[in-house]
C-alpha atoms as a PDB file:
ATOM      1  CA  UNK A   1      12.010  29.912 -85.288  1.00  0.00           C
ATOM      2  CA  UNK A   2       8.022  29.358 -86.315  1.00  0.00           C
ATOM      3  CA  UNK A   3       6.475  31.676 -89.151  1.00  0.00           C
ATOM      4  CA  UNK A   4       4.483  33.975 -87.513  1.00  0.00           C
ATOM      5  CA  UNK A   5       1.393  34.236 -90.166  1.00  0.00           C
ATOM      6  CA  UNK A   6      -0.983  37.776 -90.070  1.00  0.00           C
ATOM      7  CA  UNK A   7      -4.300  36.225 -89.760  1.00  0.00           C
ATOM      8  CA  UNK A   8      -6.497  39.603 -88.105  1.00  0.00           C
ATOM      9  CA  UNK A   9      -6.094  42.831 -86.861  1.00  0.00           C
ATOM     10  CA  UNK A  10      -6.921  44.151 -83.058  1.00  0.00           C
ATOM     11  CA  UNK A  11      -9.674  45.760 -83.859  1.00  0.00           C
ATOM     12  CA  UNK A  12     -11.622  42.641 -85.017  1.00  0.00           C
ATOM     13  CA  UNK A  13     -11.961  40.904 -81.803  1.00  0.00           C
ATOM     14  CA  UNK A  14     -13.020  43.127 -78.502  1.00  0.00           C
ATOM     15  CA  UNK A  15     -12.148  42.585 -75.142  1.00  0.00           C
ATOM     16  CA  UNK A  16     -13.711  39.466 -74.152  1.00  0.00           C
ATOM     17  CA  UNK A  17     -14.759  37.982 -77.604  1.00  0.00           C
ATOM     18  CA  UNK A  18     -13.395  35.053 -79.925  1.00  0.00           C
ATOM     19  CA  UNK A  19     -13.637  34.625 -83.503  1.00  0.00           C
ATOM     20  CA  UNK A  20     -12.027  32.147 -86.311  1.00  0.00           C
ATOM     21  CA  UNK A  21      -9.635  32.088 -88.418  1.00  0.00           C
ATOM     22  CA  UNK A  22      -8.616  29.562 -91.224  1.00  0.00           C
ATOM     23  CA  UNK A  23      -4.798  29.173 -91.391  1.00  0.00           C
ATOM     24  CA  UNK A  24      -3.123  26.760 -93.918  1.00  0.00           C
ATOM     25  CA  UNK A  25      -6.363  25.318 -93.485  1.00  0.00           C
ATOM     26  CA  UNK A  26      -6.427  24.579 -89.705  1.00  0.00           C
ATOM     27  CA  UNK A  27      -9.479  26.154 -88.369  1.00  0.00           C
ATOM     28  CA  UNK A  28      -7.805  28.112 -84.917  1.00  0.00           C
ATOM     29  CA  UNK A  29      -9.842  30.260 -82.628  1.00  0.00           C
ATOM     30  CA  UNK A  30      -8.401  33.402 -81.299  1.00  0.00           C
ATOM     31  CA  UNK A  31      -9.640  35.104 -78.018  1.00  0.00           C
ATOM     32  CA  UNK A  32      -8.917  38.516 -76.731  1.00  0.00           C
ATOM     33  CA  UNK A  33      -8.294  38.438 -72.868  1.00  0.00           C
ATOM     34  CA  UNK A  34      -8.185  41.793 -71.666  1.00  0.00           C
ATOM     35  CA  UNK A  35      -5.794  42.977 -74.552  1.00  0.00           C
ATOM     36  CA  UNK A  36      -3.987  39.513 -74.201  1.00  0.00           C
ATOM     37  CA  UNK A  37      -4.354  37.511 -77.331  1.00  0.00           C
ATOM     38  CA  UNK A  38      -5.024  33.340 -76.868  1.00  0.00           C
ATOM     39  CA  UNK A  39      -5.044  31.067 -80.213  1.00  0.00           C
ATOM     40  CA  UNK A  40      -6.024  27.723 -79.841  1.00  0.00           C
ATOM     41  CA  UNK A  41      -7.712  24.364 -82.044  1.00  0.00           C
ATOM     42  CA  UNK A  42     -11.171  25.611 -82.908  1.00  0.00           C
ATOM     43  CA  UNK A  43     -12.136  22.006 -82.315  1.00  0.00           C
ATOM     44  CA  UNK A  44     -12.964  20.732 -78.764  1.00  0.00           C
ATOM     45  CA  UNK A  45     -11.456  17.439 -78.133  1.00  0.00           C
ATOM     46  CA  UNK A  46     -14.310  15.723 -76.746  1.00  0.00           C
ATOM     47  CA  UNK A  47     -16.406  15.730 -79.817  1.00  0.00           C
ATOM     48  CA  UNK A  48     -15.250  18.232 -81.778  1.00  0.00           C
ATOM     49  CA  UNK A  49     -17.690  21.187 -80.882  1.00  0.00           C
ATOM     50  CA  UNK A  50     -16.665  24.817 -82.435  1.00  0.00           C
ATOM     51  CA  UNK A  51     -14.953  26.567 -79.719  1.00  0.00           C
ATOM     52  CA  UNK A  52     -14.990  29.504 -81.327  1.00  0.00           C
ATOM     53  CA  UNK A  53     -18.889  29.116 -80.914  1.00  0.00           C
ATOM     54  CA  UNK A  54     -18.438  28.670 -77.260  1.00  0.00           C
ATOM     55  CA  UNK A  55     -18.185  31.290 -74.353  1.00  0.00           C
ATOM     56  CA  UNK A  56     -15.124  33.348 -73.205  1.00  0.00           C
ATOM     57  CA  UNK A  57     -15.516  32.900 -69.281  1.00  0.00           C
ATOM     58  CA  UNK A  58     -13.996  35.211 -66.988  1.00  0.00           C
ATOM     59  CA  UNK A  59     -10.222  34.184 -66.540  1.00  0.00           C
ATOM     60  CA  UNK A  60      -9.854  33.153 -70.102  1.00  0.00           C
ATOM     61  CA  UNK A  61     -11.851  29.706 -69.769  1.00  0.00           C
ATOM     62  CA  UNK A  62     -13.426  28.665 -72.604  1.00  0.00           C
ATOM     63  CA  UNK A  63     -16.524  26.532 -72.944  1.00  0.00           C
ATOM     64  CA  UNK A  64     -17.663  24.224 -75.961  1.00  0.00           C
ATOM     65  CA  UNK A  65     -20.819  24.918 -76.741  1.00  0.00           C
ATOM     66  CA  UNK A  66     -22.253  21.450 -77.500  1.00  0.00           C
ATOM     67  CA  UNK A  67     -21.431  19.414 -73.925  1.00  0.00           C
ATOM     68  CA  UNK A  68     -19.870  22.369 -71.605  1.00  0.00           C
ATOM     69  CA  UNK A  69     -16.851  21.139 -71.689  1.00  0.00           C
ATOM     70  CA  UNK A  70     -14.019  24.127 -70.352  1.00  0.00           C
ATOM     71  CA  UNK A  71     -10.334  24.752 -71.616  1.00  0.00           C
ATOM     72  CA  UNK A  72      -7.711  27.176 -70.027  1.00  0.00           C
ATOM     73  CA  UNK A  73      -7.347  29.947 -73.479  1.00  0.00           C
ATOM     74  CA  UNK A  74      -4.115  30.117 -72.684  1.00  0.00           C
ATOM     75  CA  UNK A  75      -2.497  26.681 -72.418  1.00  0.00           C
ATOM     76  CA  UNK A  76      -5.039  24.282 -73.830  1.00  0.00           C
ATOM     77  CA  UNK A  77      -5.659  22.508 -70.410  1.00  0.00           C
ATOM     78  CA  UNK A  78      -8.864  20.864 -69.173  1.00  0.00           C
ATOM     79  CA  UNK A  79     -10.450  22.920 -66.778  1.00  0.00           C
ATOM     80  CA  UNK A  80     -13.915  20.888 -66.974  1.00  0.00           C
ATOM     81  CA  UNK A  81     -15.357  17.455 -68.574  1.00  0.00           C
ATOM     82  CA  UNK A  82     -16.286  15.801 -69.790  1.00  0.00           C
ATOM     83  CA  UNK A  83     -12.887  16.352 -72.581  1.00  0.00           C
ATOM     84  CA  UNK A  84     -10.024  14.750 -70.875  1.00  0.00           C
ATOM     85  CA  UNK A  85      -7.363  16.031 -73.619  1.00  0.00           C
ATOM     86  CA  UNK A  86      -6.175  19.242 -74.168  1.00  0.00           C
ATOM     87  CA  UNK A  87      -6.773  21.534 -76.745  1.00  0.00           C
ATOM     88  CA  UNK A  88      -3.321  22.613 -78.829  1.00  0.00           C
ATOM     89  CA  UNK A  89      -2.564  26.183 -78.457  1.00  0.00           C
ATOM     90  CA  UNK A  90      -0.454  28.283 -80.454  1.00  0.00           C
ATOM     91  CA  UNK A  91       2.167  31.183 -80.145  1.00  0.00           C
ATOM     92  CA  UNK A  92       0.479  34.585 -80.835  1.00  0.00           C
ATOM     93  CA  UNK A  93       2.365  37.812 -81.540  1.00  0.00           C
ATOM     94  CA  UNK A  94       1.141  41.573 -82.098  1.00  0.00           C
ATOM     95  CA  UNK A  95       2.483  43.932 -84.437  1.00  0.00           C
ATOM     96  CA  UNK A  96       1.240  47.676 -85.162  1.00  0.00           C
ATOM     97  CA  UNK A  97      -2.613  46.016 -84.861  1.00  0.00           C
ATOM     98  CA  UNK A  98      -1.961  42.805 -86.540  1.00  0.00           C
ATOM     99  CA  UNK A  99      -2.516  39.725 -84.994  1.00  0.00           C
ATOM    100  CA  UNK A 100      -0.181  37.016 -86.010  1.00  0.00           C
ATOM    101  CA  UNK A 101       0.135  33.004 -84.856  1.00  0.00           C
ATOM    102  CA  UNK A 102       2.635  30.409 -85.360  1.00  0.00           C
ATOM    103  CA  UNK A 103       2.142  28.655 -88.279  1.00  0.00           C
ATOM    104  CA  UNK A 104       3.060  24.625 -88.253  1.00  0.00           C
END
């Protein structure tokens, strides 16, 4: 069973915004879907671009912000190239208002 690790509370990301979070000093962005909560590798796998940085398209698509490249939120896939690995996503869980992820 993973440790789930607190790393924000609900009312830090809105509907339809991302932020980052540091955790055991993996850099993972988190993205609020419509109350649905997505974590994922803050680092695009094509060349590393901040996804965090990017844009939270409708449908939970996220795009890198340095070559466009687009990643399904919620299960790390390619949507778009030019990245042709996906993106490791983790296990979110919400408590009260806090936001936890699998750590490991």
């Amino acid at each position: 069973m993973p440790e789930f690790v607190p790393i924000a509370s609900t009312n830090d990301i809105p509907p339809g915004e991302m932020t980052v979070v540091d955790v055991n000093g993996t850099e993972i962005a988190i993205a609020n879907i419509d109350g649905e909560y997505c974590a994922f590798t803050n680092s695009c796998t094509h060349r590393g671009g901040p996804l965090g940085e990017g844009l939270l398209l409708p449908g939970g698509i996220v795009e890198c912000p340095f070559h466009g490249g687009q990643f399904n939120a919620r299960t790390g896939a390619v949507v778009q190239g030019p990245p042709t690995e996906p993106v490791r996503t983790y296990a979110v869980e919400v408590v009260g208002d806090s936001i936890r992820v699998a750590a490991g």
